[in-house]
Protein backbone atom coordinates (compact mmCIF):
# COMPACT_ATOMS: atom_id res chain seq x y z
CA UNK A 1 83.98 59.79 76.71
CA UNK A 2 87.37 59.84 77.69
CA UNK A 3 90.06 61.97 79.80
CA UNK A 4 90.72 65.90 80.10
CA UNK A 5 94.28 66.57 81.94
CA UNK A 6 94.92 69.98 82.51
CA UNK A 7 98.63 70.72 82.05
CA UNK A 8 101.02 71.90 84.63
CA UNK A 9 102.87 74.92 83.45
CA UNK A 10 105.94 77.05 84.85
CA UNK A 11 106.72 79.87 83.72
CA UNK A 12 105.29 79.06 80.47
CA UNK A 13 106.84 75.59 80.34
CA UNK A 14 105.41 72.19 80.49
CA UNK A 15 106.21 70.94 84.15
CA UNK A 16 107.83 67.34 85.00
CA UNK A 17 104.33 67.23 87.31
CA UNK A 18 102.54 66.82 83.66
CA UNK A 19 104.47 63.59 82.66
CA UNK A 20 103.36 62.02 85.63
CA UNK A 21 99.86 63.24 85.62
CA UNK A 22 99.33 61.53 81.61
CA UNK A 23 101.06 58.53 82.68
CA UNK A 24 98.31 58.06 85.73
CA UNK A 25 95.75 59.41 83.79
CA UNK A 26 96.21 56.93 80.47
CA UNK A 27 95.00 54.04 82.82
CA UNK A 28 91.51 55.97 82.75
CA UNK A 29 91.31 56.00 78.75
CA UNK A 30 92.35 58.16 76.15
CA UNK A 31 94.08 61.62 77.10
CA UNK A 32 93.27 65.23 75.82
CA UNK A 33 95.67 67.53 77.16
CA UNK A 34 94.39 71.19 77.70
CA UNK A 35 97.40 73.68 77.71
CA UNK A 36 96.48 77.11 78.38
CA UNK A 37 99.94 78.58 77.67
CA UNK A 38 102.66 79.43 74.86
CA UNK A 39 102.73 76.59 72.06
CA UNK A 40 105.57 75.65 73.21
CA UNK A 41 103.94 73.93 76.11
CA UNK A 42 101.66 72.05 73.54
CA UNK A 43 104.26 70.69 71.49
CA UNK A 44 106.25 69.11 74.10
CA UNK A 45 102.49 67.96 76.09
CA UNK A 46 102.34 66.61 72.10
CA UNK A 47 105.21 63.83 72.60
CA UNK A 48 103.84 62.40 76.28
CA UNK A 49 102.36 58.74 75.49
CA UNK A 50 99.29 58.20 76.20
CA UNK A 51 98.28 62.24 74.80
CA UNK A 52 95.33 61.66 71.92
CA UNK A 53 95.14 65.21 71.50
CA UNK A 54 96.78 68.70 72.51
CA UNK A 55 94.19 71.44 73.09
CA UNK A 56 96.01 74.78 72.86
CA UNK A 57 93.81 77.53 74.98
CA UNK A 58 94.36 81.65 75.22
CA UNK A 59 96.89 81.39 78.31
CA UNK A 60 95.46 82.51 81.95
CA UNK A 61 97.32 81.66 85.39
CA UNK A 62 93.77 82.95 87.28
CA UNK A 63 92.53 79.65 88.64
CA UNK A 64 88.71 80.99 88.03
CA UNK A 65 89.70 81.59 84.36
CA UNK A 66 91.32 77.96 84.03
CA UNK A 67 87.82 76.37 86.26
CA UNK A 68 86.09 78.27 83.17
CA UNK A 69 87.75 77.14 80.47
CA UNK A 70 87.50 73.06 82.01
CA UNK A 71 83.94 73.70 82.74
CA UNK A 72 83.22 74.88 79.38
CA UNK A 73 84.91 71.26 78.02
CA UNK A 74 83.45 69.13 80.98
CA UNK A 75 80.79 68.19 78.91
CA UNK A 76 82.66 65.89 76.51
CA UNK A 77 84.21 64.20 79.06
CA UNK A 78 84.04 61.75 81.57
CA UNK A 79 87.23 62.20 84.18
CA UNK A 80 88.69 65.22 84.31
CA UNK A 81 92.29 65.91 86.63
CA UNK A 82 95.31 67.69 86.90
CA UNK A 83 98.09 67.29 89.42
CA UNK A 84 97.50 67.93 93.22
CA UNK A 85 99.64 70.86 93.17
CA UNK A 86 99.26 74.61 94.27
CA UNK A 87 97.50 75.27 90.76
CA UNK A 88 95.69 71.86 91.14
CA UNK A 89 94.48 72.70 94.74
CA UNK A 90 92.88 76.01 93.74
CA UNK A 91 91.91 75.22 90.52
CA UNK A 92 89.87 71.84 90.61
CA UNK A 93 87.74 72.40 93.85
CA UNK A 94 86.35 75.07 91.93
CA UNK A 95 85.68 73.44 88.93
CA UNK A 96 83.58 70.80 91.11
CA UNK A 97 81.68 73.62 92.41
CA UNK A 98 80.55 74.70 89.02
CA UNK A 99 79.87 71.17 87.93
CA UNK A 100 77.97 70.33 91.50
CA UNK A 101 80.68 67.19 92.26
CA UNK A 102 82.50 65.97 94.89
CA UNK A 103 85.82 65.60 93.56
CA UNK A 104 88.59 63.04 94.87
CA UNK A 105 91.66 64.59 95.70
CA UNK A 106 95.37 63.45 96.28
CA UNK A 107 94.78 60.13 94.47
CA UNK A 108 98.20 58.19 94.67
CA UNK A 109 96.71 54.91 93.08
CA UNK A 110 94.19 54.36 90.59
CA UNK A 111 91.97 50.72 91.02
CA UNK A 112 89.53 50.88 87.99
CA UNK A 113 87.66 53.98 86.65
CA UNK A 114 86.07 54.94 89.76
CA UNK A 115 87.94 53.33 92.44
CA UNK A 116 91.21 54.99 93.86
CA UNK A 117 93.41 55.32 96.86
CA UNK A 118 94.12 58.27 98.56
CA UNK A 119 96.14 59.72 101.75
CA UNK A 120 94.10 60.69 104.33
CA UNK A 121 95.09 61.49 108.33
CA UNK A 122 98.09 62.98 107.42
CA UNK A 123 99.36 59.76 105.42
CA UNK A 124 98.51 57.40 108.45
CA UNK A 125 96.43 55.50 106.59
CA UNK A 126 95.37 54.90 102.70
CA UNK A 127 91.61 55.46 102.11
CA UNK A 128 89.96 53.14 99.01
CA UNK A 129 87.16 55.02 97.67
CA UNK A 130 84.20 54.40 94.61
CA UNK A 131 83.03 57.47 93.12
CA UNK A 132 79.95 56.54 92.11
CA UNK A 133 79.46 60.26 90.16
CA UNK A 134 79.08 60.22 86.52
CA UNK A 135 81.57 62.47 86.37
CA UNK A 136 84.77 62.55 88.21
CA UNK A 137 87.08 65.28 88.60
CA UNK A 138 90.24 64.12 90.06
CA UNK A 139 93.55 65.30 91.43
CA UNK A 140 96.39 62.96 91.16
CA UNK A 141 99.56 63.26 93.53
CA UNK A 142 102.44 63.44 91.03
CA UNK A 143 105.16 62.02 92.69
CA UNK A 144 103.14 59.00 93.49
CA UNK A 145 103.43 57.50 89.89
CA UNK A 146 106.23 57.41 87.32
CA UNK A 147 106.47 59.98 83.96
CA UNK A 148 105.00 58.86 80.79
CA UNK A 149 107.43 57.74 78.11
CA UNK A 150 107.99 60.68 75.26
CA UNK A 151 107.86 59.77 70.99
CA UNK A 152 104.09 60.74 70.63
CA UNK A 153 103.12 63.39 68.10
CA UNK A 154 99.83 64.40 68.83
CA UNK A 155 98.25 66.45 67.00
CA UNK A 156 97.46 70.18 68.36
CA UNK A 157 94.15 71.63 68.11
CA UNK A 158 93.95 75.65 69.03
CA UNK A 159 91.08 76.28 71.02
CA UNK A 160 89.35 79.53 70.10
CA UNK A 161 87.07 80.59 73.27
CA UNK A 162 87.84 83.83 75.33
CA UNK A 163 89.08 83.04 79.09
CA UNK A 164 86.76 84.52 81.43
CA UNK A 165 88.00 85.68 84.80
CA UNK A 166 86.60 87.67 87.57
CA UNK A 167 90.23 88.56 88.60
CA UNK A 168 93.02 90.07 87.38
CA UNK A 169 96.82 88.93 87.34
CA UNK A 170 99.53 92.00 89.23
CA UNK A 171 102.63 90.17 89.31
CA UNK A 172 104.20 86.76 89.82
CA UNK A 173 107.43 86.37 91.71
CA UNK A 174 109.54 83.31 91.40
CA UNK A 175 113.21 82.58 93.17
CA UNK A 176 115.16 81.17 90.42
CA UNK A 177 117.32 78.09 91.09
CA UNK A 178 119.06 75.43 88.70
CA UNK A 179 118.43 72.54 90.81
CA UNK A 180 115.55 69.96 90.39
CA UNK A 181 112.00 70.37 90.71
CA UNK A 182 111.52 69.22 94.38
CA UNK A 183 107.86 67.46 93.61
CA UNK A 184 109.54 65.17 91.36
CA UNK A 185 113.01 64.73 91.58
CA UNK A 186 114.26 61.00 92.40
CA UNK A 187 117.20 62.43 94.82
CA UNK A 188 115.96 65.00 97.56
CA UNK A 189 118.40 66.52 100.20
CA UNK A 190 116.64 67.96 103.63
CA UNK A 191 117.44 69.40 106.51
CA UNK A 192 115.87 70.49 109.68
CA UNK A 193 116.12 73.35 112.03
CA UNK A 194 119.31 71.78 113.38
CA UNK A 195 121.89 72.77 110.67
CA UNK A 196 121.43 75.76 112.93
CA UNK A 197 121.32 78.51 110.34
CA UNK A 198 121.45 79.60 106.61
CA UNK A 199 124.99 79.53 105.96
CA UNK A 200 124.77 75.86 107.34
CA UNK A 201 122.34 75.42 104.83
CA UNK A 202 125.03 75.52 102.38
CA UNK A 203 126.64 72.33 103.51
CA UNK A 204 122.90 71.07 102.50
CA UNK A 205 122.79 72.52 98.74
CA UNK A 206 127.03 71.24 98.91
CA UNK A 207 126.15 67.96 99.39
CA UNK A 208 122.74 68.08 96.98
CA UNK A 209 125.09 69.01 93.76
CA UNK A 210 127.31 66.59 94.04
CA UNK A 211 124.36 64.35 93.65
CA UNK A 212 121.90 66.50 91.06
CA UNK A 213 119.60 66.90 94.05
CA UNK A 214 116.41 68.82 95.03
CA UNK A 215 116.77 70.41 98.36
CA UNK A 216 114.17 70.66 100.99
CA UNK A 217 113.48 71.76 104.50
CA UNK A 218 111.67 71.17 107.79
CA UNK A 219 108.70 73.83 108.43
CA UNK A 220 111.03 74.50 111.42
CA UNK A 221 113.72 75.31 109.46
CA UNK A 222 111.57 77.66 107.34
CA UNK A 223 110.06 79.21 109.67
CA UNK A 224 113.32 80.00 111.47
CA UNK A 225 114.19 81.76 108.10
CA UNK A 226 117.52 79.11 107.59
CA UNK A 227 115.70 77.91 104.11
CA UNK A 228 113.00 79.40 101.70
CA UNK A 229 109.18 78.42 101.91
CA UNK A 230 109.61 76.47 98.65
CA UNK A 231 111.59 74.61 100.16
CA UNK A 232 109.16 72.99 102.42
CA UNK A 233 108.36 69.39 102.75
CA UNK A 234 105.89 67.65 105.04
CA UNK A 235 102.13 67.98 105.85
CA UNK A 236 102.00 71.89 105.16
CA UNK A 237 104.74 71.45 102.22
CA UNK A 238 105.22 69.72 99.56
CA UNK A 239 104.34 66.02 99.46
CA UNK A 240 107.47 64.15 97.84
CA UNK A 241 108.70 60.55 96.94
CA UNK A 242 112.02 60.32 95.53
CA UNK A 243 114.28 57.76 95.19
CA UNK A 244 116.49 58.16 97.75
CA UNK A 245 115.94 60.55 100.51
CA UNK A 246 118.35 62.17 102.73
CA UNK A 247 117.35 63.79 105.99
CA UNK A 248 120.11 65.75 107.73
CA UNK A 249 119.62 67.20 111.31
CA UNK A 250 115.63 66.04 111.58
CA UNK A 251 114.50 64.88 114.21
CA UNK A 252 110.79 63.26 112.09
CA UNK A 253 108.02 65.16 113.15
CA UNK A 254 105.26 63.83 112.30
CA UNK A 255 104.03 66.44 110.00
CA UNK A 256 107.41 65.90 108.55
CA UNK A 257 106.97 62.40 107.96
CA UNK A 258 103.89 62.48 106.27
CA UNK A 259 105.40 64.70 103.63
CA UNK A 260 108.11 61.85 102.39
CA UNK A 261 106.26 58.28 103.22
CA UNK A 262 106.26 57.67 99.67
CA UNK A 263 110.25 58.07 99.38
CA UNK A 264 111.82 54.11 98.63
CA UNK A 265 115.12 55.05 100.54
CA UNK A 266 115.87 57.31 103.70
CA UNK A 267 119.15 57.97 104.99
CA UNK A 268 119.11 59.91 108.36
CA UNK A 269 122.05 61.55 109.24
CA UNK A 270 121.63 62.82 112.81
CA UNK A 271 123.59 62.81 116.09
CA UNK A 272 120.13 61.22 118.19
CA UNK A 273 120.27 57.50 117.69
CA UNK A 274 116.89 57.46 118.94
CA UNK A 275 115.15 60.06 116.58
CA UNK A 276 111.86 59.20 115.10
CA UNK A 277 113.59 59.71 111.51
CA UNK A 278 116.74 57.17 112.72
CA UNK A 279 114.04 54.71 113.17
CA UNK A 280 112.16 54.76 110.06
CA UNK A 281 115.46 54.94 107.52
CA UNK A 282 117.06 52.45 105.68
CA UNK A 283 120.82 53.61 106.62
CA UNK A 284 121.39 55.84 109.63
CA UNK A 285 124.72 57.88 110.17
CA UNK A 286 125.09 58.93 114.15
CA UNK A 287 127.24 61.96 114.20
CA UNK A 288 127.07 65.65 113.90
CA UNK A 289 126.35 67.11 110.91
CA UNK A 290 128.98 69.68 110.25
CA UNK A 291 132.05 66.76 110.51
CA UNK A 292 129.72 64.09 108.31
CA UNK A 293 128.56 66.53 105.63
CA UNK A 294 131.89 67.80 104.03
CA UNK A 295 133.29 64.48 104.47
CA UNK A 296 130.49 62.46 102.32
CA UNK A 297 130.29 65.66 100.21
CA UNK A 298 134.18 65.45 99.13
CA UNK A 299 134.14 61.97 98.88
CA UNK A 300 130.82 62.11 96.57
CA UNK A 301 133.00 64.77 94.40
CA UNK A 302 136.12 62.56 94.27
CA UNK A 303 134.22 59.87 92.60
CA UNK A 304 132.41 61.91 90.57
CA UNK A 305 135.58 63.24 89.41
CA UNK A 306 136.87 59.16 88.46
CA UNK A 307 133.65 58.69 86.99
């Protein structure tokens, strides 16, 4: 039996979360990909190495209705996962209900077919588990492992079952935005509840184009309405590991902190020497903000302009 991966989809398209989910999920054995969206999704789950087979489903965004439609395929397979995301969160837990498992969440590593690693006190510490189930229905924490290569050509296979759901879909509501997704992006821009307001904010998104960035934010700075909810990284937010990290006016809560431990660089830009987030980076700037920001932000645009 081999591997079901339920693909992540926004607004109809196949999400960079997907890539990463195959390429952790091929260690586990052969992949079927379920897509329960437009064929366009399918085609381009079609070229992700380590994809066997694209199965094309009557599109639903009800988490019951996708929990149905896994349940219904459980049986010919033998681990079953999708990412750890908002869709992930509500949809797999439910799916374990219906199958009577225990699934393993949040997996960042994978040790052999039932043996992973996994987050657990707030990132404090890495738990190694066996799941000793005959089944296993996992979630994988996306930004934890690398995208799968593209080239395949899978073939598609349309699935013909009606999508049953006990709810029914209003409205979605999305804020539209041109910069990177901020689960997976390799270059991630935060700040905290110290850039004092949303027009400071700007500085921020300033400095994250000149480097094709993803921007976050502190739940502080949220919550004081300087930055929107998607925005949010940390413990509550969105779990990230890019590349290169920069964390402008934040302190490092530790709720913070557990949100970017798996980020390779951190540059802390902050005018506390002595911050919890000075201590943990790789390069520290000690200044304030609003002189350091335009500065590195103009010179970033002057060489981009050599380049």
């Amino acid at each position: 039996m081999g591997v079901l991966v339920l693909a992540e989809l926004d607004n109809g398209t196949l999400s960079p979360a997907t890539a990463r989910v195959v390429a952790a999920a091929a260690k586990l054995g052969a992949i079927d990909l379920l897509v329960a969206g437009p064929r366009a999704a399918a085609e381009a789950g079609a070229t992700l190495a380590g994809v066997a087979k694209v199965i094309l489903a009557t599109e639903t965004v009800l988490a019951d209705g996708l929990a149905n439609l896994l349940a219904g395929l459980a049986p010919g397979y033998e681990h079953i996962a999708a990412a750890a995301s908002t869709t992930g969160k509500d949809v797999m837990p439910r799916l374990a209900a219906q199958l009577d498992i225990q699934p393993v969440t949040d997996i960042v590593a994978i040790l052999g077919a039932n043996r992973f690693t996994r987050p657990i006190y707030a990132g404090n510490a890495l738990q190694t588990l066996t799941d000793a189930q005959a089944r296993h229905v996992l979630t994988f924490r996306a930004s934890a492992f690398r995208p799968a290569a593209g080239g395949n050509a899978a073939p598609i296979e349309t699935l013909d079952a009606t999508v049953a759901s006990a709810a029914r879909f209003i409205a979605a509501h999305r804020t539209e935005s041109d910069i990177p997704d901020l689960a997976t992006a390799q270059i991630v821009v935060g700040g905290g509840v110290s850039v004092g307001s949303a027009e400071g904010f700007k500085l921020i998104e300033a400095l994250g184009r000149s480097l094709g960035a993803a921007i976050g934010a502190t739940r502080a700075a949220v919550d004081a309405g300087y930055a929107p909810n998607d925005w949010q990284v940390g413990q509550t937010g969105k779990i990230i590991a890019p590349d290169l990290y920069i964390a402008v006016g934040i302190s490092g809560a530790l709720q913070h902190i557990a949100g970017i431990q798996g980020a390779k660089k951190i540059i802390a830009i902050n005018t506390d020497a002595e911050a919890p987030i000075v201590k943990i980076a790789d390069v520290a700037l000690i200044g304030d903000l609003f002189d350091i920001l335009p500065q590195l932000t103009a010179e970033l645009e002057k060489r981009g302009l050599k380049g």
